[in-house]
Structure formats: C-alpha cells, structure tokens
Protein backbone atom coordinates (compact mmCIF):
# COMPACT_ATOMS: atom_id res chain seq x y z
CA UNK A 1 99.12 181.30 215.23
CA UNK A 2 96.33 182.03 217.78
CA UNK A 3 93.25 181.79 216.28
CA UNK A 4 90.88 182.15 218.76
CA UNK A 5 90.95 185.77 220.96
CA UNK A 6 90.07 185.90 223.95
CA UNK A 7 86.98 186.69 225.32
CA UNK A 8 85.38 186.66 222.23
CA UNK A 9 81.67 186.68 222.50
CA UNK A 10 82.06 189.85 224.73
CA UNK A 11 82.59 192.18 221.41
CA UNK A 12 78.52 192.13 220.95
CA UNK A 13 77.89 194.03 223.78
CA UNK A 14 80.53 197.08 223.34
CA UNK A 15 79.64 197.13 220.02
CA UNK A 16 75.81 198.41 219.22
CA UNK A 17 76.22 198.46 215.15
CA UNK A 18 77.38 194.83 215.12
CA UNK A 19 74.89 192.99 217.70
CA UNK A 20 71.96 194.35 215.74
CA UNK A 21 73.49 194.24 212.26
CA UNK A 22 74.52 190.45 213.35
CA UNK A 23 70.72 190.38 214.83
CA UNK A 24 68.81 191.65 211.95
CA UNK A 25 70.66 189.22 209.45
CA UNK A 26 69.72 186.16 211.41
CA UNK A 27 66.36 187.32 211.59
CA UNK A 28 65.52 187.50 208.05
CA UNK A 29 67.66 184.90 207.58
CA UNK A 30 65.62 182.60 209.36
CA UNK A 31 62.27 184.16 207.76
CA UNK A 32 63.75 182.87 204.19
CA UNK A 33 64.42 179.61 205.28
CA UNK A 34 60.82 178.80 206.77
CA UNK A 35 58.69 180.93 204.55
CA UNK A 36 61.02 180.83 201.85
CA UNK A 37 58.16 180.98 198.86
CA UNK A 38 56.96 184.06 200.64
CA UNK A 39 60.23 185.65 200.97
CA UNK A 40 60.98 184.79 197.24
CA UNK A 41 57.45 186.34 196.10
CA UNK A 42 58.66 189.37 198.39
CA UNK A 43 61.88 190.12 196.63
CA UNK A 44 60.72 189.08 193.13
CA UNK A 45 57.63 191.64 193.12
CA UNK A 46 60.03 194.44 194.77
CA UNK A 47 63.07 193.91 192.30
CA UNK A 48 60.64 194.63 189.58
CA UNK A 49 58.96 197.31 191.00
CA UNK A 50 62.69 199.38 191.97
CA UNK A 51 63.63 198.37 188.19
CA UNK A 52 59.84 199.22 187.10
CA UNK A 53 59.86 203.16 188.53
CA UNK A 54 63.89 203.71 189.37
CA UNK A 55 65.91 202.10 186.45
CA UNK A 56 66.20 204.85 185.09
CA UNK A 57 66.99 207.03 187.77
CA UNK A 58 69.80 204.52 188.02
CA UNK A 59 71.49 205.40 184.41
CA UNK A 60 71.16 208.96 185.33
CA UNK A 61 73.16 208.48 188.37
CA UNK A 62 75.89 207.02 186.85
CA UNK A 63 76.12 209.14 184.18
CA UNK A 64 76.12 212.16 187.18
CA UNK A 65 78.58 209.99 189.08
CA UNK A 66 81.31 209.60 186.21
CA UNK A 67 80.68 213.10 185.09
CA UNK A 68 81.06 214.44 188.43
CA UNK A 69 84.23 212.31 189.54
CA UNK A 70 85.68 213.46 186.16
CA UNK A 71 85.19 217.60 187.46
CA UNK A 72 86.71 216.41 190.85
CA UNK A 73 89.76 215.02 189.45
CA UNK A 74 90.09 217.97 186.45
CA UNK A 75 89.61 220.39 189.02
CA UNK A 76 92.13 222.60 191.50
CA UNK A 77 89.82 219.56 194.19
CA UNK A 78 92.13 216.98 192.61
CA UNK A 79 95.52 218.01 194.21
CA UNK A 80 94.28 217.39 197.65
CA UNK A 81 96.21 214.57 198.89
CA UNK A 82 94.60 211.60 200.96
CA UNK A 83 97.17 212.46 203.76
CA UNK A 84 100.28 214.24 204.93
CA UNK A 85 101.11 216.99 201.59
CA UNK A 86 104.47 215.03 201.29
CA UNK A 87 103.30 211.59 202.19
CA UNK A 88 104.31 208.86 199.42
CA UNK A 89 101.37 206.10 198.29
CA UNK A 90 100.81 203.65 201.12
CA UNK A 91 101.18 201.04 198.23
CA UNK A 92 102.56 200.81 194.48
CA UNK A 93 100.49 201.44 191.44
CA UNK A 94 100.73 197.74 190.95
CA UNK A 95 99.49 196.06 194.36
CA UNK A 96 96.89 199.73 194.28
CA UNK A 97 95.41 197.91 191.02
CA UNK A 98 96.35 194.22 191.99
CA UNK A 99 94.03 194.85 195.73
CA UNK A 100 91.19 197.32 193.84
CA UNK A 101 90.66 195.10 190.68
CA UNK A 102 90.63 191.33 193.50
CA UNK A 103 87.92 193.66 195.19
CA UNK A 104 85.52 195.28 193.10
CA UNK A 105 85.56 192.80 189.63
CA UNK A 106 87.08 189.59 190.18
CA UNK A 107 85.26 186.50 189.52
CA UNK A 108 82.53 188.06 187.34
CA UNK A 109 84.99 188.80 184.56
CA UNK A 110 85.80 185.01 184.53
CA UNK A 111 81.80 184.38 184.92
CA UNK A 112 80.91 186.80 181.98
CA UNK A 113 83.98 186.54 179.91
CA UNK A 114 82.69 184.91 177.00
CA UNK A 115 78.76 184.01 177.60
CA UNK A 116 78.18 188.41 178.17
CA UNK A 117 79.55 189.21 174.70
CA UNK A 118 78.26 186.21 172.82
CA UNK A 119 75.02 186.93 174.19
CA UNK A 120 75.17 190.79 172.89
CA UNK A 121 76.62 189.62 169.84
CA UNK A 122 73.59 186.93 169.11
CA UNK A 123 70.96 189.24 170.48
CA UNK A 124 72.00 193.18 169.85
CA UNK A 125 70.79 195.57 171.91
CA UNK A 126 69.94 197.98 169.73
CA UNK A 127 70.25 198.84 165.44
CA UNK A 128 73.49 200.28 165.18
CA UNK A 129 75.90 200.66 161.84
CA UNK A 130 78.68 198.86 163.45
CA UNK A 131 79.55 195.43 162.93
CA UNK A 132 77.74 193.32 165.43
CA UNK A 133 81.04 191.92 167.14
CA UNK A 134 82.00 195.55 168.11
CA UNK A 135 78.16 196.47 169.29
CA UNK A 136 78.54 193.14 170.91
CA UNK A 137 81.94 194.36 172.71
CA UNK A 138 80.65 198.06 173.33
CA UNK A 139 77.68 197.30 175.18
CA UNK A 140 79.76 194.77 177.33
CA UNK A 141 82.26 197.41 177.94
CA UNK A 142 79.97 200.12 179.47
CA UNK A 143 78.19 197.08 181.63
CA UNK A 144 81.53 196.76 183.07
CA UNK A 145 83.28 200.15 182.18
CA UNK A 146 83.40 203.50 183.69
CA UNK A 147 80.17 203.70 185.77
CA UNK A 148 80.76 200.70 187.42
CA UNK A 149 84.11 202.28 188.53
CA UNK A 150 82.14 205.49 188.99
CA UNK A 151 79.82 204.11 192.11
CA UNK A 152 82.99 202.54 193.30
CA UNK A 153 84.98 206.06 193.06
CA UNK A 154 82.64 207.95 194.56
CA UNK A 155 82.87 206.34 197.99
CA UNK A 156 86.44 205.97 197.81
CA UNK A 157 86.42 209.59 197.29
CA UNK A 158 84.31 210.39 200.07
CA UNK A 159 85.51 208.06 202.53
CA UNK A 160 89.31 208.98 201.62
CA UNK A 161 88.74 212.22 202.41
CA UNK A 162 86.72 211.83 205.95
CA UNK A 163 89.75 208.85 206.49
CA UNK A 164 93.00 210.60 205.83
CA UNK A 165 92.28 214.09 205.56
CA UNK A 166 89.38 214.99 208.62
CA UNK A 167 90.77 211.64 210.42
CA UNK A 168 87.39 210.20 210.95
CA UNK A 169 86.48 206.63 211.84
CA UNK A 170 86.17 204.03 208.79
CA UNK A 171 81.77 204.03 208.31
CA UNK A 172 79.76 205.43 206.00
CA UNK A 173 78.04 207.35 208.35
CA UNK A 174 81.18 209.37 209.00
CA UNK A 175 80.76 210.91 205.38
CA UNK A 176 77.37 212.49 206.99
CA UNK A 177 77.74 213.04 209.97
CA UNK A 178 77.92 216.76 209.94
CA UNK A 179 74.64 217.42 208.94
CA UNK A 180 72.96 213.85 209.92
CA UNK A 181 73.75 214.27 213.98
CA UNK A 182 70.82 212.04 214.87
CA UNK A 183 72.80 208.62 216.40
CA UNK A 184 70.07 206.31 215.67
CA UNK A 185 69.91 207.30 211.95
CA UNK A 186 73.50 207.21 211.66
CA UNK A 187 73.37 203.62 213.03
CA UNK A 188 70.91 203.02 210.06
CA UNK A 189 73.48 204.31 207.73
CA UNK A 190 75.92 201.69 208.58
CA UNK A 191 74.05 198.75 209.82
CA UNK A 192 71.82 199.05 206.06
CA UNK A 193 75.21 198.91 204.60
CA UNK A 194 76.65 195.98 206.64
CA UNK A 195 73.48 193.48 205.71
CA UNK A 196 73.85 194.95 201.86
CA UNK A 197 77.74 193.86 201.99
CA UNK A 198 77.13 190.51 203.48
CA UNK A 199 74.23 189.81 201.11
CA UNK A 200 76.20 190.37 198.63
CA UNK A 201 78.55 188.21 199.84
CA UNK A 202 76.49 184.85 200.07
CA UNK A 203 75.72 185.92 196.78
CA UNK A 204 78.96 185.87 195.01
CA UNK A 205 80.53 182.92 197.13
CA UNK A 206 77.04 181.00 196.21
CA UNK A 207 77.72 181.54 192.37
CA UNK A 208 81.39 181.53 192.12
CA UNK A 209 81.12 178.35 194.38
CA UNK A 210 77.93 176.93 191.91
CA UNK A 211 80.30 177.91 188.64
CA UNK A 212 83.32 175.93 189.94
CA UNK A 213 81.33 172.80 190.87
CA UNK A 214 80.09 173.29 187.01
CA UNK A 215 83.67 173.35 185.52
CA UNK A 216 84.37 170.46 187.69
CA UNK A 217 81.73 168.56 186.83
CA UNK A 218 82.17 169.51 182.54
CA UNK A 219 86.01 168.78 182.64
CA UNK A 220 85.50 165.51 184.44
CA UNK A 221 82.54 164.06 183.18
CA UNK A 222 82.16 163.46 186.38
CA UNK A 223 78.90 164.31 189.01
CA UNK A 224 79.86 167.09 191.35
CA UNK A 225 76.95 168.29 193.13
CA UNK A 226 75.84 169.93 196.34
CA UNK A 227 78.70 168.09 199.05
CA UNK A 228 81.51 169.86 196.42
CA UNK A 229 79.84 173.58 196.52
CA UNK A 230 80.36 172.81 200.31
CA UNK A 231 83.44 171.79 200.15
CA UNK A 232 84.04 174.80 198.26
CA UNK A 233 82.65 177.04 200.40
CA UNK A 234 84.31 176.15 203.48
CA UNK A 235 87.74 176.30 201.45
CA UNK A 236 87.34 179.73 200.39
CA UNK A 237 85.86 181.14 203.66
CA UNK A 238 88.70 179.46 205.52
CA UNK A 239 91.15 180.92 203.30
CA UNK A 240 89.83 184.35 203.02
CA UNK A 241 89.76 184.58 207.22
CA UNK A 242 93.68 183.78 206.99
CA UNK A 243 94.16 186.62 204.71
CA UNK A 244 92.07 188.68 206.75
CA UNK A 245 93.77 187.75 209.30
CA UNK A 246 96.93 187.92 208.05
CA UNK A 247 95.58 191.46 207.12
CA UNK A 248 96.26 194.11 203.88
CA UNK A 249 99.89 193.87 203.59
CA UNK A 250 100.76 190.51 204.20
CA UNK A 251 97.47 188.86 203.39
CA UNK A 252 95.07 190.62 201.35
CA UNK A 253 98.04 192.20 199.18
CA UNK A 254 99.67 189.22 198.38
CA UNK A 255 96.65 187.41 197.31
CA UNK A 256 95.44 189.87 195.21
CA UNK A 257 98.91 190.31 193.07
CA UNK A 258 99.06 187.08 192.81
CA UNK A 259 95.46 186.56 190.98
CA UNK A 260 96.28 189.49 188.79
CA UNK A 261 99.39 187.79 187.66
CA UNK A 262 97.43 184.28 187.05
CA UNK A 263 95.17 186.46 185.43
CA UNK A 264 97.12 188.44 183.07
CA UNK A 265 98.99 184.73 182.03
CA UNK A 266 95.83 183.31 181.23
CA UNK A 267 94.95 186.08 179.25
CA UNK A 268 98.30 186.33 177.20
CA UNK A 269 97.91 182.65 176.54
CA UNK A 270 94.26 183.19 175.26
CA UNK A 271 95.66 186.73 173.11
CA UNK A 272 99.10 185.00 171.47
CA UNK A 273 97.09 182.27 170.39
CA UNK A 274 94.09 184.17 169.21
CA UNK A 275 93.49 186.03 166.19
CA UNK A 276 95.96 189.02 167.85
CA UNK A 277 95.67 191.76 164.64
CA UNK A 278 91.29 191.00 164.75
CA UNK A 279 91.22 191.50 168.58
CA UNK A 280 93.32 194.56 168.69
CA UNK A 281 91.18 195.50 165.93
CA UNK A 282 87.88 194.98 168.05
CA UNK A 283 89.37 196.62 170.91
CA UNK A 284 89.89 199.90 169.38
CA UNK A 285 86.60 200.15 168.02
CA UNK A 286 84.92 199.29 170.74
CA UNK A 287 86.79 201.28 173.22
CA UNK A 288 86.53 204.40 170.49
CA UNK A 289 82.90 203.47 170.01
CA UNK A 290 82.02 203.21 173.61
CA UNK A 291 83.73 206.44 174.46
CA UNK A 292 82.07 208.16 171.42
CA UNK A 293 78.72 207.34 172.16
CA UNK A 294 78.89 206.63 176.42
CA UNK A 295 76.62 209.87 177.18
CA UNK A 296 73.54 209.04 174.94
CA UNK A 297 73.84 205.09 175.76
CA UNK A 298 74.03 206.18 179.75
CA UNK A 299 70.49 207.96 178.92
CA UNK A 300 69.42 205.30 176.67
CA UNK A 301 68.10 207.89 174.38
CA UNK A 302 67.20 207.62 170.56
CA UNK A 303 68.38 204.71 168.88
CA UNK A 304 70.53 203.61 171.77
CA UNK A 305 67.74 202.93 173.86
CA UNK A 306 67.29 198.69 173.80
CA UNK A 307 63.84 199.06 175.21
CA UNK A 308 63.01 198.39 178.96
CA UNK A 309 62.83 194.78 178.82
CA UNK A 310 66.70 195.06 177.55
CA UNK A 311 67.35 197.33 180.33
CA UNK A 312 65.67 195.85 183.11
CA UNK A 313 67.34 192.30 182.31
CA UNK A 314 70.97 193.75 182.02
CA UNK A 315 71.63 197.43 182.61
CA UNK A 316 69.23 198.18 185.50
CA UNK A 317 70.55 195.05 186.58
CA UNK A 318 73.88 195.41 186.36
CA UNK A 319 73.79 199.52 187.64
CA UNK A 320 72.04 198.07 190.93
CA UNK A 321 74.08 195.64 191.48
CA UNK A 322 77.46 197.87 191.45
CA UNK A 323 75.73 200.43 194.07
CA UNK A 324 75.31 197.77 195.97
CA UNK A 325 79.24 196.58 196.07
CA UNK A 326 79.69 200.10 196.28
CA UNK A 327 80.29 201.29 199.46
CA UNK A 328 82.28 198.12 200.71
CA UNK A 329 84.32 198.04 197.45
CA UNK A 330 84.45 201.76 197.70
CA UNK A 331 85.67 202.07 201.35
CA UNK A 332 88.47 199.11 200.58
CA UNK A 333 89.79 201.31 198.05
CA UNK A 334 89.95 204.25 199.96
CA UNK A 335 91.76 202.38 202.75
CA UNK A 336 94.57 201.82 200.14
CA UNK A 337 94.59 204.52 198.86
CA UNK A 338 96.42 206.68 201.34
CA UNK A 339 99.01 209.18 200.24
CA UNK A 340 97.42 209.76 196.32
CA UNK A 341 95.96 212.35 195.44
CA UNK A 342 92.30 212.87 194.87
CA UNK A 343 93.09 212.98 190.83
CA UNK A 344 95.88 210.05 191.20
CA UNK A 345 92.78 208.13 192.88
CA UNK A 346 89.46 208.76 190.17
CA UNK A 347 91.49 208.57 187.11
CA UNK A 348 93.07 205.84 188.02
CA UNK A 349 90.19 204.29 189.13
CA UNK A 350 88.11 205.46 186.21
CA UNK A 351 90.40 204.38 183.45
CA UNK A 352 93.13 201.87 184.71
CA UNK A 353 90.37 198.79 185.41
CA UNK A 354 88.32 199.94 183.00
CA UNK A 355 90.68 199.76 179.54
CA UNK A 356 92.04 196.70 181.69
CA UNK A 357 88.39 194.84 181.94
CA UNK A 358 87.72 196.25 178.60
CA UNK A 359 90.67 194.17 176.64
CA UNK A 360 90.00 190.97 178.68
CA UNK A 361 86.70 191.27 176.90
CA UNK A 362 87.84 191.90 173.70
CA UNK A 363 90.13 189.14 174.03
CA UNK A 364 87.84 186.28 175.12
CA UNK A 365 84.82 187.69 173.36
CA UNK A 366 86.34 188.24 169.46
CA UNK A 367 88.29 184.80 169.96
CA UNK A 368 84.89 183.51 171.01
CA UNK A 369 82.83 185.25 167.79
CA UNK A 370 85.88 183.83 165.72
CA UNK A 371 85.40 180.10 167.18
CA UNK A 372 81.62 180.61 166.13
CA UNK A 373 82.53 182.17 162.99
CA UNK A 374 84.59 179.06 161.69
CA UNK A 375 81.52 176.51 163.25
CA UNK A 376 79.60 177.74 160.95
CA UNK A 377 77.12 178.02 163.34
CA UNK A 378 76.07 178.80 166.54
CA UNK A 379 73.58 176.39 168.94
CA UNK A 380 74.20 177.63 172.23
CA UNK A 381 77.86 176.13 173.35
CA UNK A 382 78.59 179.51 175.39
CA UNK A 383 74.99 180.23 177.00
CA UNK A 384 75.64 178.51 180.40
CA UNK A 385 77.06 181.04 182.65
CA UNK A 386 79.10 178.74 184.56
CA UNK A 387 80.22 176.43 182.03
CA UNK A 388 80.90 178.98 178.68
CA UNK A 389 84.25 180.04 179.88
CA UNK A 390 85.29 176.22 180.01
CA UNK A 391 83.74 175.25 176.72
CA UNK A 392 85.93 178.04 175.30
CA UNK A 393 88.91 176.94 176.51
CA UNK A 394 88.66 173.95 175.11
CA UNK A 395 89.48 175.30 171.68
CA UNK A 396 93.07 176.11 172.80
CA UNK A 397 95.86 174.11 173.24
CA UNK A 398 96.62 172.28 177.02
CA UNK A 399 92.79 172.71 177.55
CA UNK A 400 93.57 170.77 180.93
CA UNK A 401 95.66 173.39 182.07
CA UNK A 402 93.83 176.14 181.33
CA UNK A 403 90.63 175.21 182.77
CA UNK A 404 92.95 174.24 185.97
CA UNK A 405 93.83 177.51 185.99
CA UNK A 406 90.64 179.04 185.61
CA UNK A 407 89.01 177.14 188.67
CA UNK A 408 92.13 178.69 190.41
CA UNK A 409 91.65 182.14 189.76
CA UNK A 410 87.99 181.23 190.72
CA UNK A 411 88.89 180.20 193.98
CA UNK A 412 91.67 183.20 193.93
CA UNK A 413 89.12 186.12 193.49
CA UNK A 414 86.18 185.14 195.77
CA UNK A 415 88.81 184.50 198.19
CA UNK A 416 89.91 188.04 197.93
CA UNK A 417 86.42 189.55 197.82
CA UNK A 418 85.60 188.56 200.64
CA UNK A 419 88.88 189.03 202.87
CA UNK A 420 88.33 192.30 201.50
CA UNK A 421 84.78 192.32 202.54
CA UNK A 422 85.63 191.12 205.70
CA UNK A 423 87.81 193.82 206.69
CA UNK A 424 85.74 196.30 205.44
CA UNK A 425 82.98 194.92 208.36
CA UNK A 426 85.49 194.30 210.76
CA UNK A 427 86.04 198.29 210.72
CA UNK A 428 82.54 198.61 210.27
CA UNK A 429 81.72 197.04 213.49
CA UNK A 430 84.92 197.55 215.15
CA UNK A 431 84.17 201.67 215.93
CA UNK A 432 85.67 202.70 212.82
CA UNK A 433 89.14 201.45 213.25
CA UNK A 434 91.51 201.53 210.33
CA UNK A 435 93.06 197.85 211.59
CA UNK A 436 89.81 196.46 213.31
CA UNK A 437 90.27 193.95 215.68
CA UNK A 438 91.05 189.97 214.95
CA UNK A 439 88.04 189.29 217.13
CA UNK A 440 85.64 190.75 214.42
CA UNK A 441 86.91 189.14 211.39
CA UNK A 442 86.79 186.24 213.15
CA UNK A 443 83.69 186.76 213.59
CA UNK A 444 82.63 187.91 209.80
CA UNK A 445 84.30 185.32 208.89
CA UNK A 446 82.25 182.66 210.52
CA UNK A 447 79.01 184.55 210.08
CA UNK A 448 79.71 184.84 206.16
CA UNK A 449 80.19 180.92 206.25
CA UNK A 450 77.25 179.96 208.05
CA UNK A 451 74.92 182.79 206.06
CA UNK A 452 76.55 181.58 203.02
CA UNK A 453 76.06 177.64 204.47
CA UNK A 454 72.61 178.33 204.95
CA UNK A 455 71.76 179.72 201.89
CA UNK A 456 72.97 176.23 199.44
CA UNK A 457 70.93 174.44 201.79
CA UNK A 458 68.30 176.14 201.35
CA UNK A 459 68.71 176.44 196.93
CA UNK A 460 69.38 172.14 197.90
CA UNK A 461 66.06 171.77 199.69
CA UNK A 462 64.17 174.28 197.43
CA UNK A 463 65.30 173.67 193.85
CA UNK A 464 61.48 174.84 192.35
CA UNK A 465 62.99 178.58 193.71
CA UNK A 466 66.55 180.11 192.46
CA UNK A 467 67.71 180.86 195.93
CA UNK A 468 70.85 182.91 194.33
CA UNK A 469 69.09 184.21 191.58
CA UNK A 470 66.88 185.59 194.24
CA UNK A 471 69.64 186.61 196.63
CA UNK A 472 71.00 189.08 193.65
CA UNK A 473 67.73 190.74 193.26
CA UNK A 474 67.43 191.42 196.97
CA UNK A 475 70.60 193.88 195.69
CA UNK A 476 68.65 195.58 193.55
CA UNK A 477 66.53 196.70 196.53
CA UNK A 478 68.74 197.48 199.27
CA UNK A 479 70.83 199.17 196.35
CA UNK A 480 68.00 201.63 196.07
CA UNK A 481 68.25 203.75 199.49
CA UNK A 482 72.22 204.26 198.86
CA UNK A 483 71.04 205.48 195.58
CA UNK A 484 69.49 208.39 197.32
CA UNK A 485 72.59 207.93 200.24
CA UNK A 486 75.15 208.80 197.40
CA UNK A 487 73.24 212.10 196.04
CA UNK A 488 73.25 213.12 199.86
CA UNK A 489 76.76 212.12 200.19
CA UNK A 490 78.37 213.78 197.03
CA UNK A 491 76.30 216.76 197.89
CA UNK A 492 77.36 217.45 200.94
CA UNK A 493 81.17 216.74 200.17
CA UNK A 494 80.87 219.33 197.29
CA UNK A 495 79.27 221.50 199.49
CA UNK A 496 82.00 220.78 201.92
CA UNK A 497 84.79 221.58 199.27
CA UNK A 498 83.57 225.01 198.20
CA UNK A 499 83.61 226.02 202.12
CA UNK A 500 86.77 224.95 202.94
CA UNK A 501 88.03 226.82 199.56
C-alpha cells in the first residue's frame, strides 16, 4: 500500500478552508501551551458564563429539535428519499446502526456505563415517587436518549438532503448557502466547524486513551503512566488512518460491526449473568418513565427541575457537548445514509440507538445497584470514571477476560470515531467531495496525532490544570454559535420544504 501521495504539501494552497482551519488550530494551539494558565482561566470563566445565560436555551433546543424531527418524519416530508425514488439503502440496517452508533456514542457508554447511574442513583436529581434505581436509570437515559440523537438527526437531515437530493458538496455551509451567499462567512461556517470537530477529537482520544491506561494500571497492579497513554495514542491514530484509508466500506464499516458485535457479547455476558427478570424490570420503567415524563424534564419545570447547579454539572453539560459532535457525527450519518428515506433515517435514528443505549444502561447500572445492594453498603468503588467499569467487572466470572475485552472495545470505538471524524474533514477540506482525497486524511490524520500529542504533554507538564477537563469545556463554547447555526439551518430547510411543496 502507498502511503504517502504525491505531492502532498501542495493540497494547502488549492484548498483555502483547510490552510486556515489547519492555521488557526496551530495558533491557539500554541497559545495553550505557553500561556496555558491564561488559556485555562479563558475557557473556565466562558464555559460558565454560556452554561450561566444559555443552558437553558440549550434544553429548549432539544426539546424543539426532537419535536421537530418527529413532524418531519410523521409528515407527507418523510417519504422523500435521500436519492434516486427507487434507489435501495447504500448499506444494511445493521452496518447503518453498526457505522452511526461507532460514530456518535462509542466509548462514552463504556466510560459512563456504571459510574453515570450509580452516581444518579446515590445523588437523585430531583424528589420523585419512583424507586431511586429507576430515577437513577431515567435521568441517565434522557442524558443519552433522544436529544442526543436529536442534534445528531438534525444535520443528517439537512445535510442528506443538500447531499443526495440538491447534489451539493459535503460542508455545512452547503445547508446555507442559498440565503448566506457571502464566501467569507460561508468559510466561517465550515472552518468553526472543522476546529470544533478536531477539538473534540483530542478530547475523546485524551480520555479514552487516560481511561485505558487506568484499567491497565487497576488490572495489573502495575504503574502505567504517561509513556502508555502515548503508546496508546499513536496505536489508535495509526489505526484509525488505515481505516480511513481503507475508507467506509472496507474500513470504517468493518470496524464498526465488529465493535458492535464485541459489544453486544459483552453485554449478553453481563445480562445472562445478572439479575435478568430485575433488569428487564428496570428497563421498562425507566424507558416508560422517561417517555412519560421527557417534555417537562427537557424544560426542567416543576418538580423535575434538579436546580442549576444539577444542570450546569450534567445536562447543560452533556446538551453542549452533543451539539458539538453534532455536525461531524451528523454529516457521517448522512453520508450513509443514502437511499432511506427521510422517515427510515429520524426514526431510526431517534429510537434504534436510543432503546439500544438505553438497555446497556439498564443492564450495567441495575447489576451495579444490585452489587451495592448485597455490600451492604456503598463507599465509592464505582466513582472513578475510568476505573468503575473495571471494578464492576470484577464481580463476574473470567474477570480477566472481560476487562480484556473492555480495553478492546476501548481501543475499537475511539478508533472508529475518529476514522469517522477524519473523513468527515477530509470532505470538509477536500471541496466537498463525497470520497475526499487520501492526501487529506493523511493529513487529519497526522494533525489529530500531533494536536492530540501535544495536548498529554501539556496535562504531563501541567498537572495543577485538567488539560482535558478543560479541553471539554472549550465544547461548551464553540457548541454555542451552532446552537444559533442549527435554528438558521432547520429554518431555512423548512422553509425550503413548504416551497418546493
């Protein structure tokens, strides 16, 4: 296999969106690393202020963005298909789910598994008549449930359309572009959306990365520090280029079915040896509960408010944090997404990941209140994020195994976040193409590993400041102009829609 093209340095010039993207990224990531406590003051003060005066602009979005995706897909809108009128789906329903899930959830439902629910269940987030294990379980599931899905939808939606139906180029500015003509703020569009994507890269390689070395280090006894999380890094950035490479049907595709399957055997293992009647139980509750009551908890009205320190800790959190994945996740999905139609693509999105995500939790988190339950008491064995999935596991038979296989998966989804994510930029940056170019995810590849190189050496050198605690909150404020983009964008597709009708 050539690896190297041609010529490769010469893509900067011909392409505009990616020298200054590329540009602007080294620029502020040089500012962190030599004024690094002013940079972390920076993002700290403006994370709280977005969370301060927008959080809850943010719940109302999503609420608008399920309810709206919903109307789409109920609609006469949701026969239009992404494509020819008799084209089949580009992919099956199972590698459609396999590649969505690998992109948009992944490693964070290995991360939160059991320390998310434990922590609900220990400290509720509001008085409720249910039992706490099924509060505990409902407020996990809409963290995780259908608005998460709903950000993610309504770029797929968008894009989809401007992709396979007007047969635009693959950027978010396309979605615009009749109304916003200007080419400079059009650049803006995408090259905001390119340094949003790769920060949230770093991010997630930087924790998934920091959660292995963790399990390493707790199933070995055995010090792992900062030359693993390298090690680690260069492994999965190595691997995800191949797949990239490789590109979606013969390397993104196969990777992702083939963490979905790992997945869904770890999670049989953990449900046939669990308490199966109590976490079936669980599940329907919580599913019925969080259904029942998902409008007034999305407005966090009455007693289903938790209060704003609740809020700004988890749900403002967690709501920022999916716009930001948004439009990469979103665009991925719609490039997979050809020949479905628009109601094939939101309710499937909407519902298939979500009951999916929502009985992983109910799996790990009632075995995990039943381990607890039979302690007789509870000191904090699950409240390290990277270690409480391992300490879990332990309870089972072949811990070995199963912690083996957790590390795996590990490595499995970040791989396939960012070979998604790195396609995604390579069309980005490569004019829009549908198949961009091996130069550019060469070259996303290598800039993800350096950015993401730079960054542990920088939480190594600095460990008074949590460099990827900080990273994550620098979502939160880039995640706050596509929360205006997306109004903009759905508008104008409606708008669009009732024209063309």
């Amino acid at each position: 296999m050539k690896i190297l093209p041609n010529n490769l340095f010469t893509t900067f010039p011909k392409r505009p969106v990616l020298s200054i993207a590329i540009c602007v990224l080294a620029i502020l990531c040089l500012f962190a690393f030599f004024a690094t406590t002013a940079t972390y003051e920076i993002i700290e003060n403006l994370s709280i202020w977005v969370r301060n005066y927008f959080g809850y602009f943010y719940l109302y979005l999503g609420l608008g963005c399920v309810l709206f995706l919903l109307a789409i897909a109920l609609s006469p809108l949701g026969n239009i298909k992404l494509g020819k009128p008799n084209s089949k789906p580009e992919h099956s329903t199972w590698s459609w789910v396999a590649m969505l899930y690998s992109a948009g959830m992944g490693a964070g439902i290995l991360l939160r598994a059991v320390q998310e629910p434990v922590y609900m269940q220990q400290n509720p987030p509001f008085k409720s008549n249910l039992h706490s294990n099924i509060l505990a379980l409902e407020f996990t599931f809409y963290q995780w449930g259908f608005t998460a899905w709903a950000f993610y939808g309504l770029f797929a939606m968008v894009i989809g359309y401007a992709l396979f139906v007007d047969h635009k180029k693959v950027q978010i500015s396309t979605t615009t572009e009749e109304s916003i003509k200007n080419p400079i703020a059009k650049g803006c569009i995408d090259i905001l959306t390119i340094i949003t994507t790769v920060f949230g890269l770093i991010a997630a390689i930087g924790l998934g990365t920091t959660q292995i070395t963790g399990g390493l280090t707790h199933l070995t006894q055995q010090k792992f520090g900062f030359k693993t999380t390298l090690i680690l890094t260069l492994i999965i950035c190595t691997l995800a280029f191949l797949s990239a490479w490789k590109g979606l049907n013969k390397g993104i595709k196969f990777l992702s079915k083939g963490n979905i399957l790992i997945t869904l055997l770890l999670l049989l293992f953990v449900f046939f040896t669990s308490d199966i009647l109590g976490i079936l139980n669980s599940f329907a509750h919580a599913t019925i509960a969080y259904i029942i009551d998902f409008i007034p908890m999305s407005l966090a009205i009455g007693k289903f408010n938790p209060g704003i320190d609740f809020l700004t800790d988890w749900t403002f959190y967690y709501w920022a944090f999916w716009i930001a994945w948004a439009p990469f996740t979103g665009i991925f999905i719609a490039r997979i997404s050809k020949g479905r139609t628009l109601r094939q693509l939101l309710l499937g999105l909407l519902i298939i990941p979500s009951l999916g995500t929502f009985f992983w939790f109910a799996v790990f988190g009632q075995s995990a209140f039943n381990l607890i339950q039979d302690w007789g008491s509870y000191t904090g064995e699950f409240t390290n994020v990277f270690t409480s999935i391992f300490r879990f596991l332990e309870n089972y038979p072949v811990p070995s195994l199963l912690n083996t296989t957790s590390i795996i998966l590990l490595i499995g989804f970040l791989v396939t976040s960012v070979d998604s994510a790195v396609f995604v930029l390579s069309m980005f940056t490569d004019n829009g193409k549908q198949n961009p170019s091996k130069k550019h995810r060469l070259l996303w590849s290598i800039f993800i590993f350096l950015a993401t190189l730079a960054l542990l050496v920088l939480a190594n050198v600095k460990p008074d400041i949590d460099i990827l605690n900080t990273v994550q909150k620098l979502l939160i404020i880039t995640s706050l102009p596509f929360s205006f983009f997306m109004i903009v964008m759905a508008s104008l597709f409606l708008r669009k829609m009732i024209t063309k009708k």
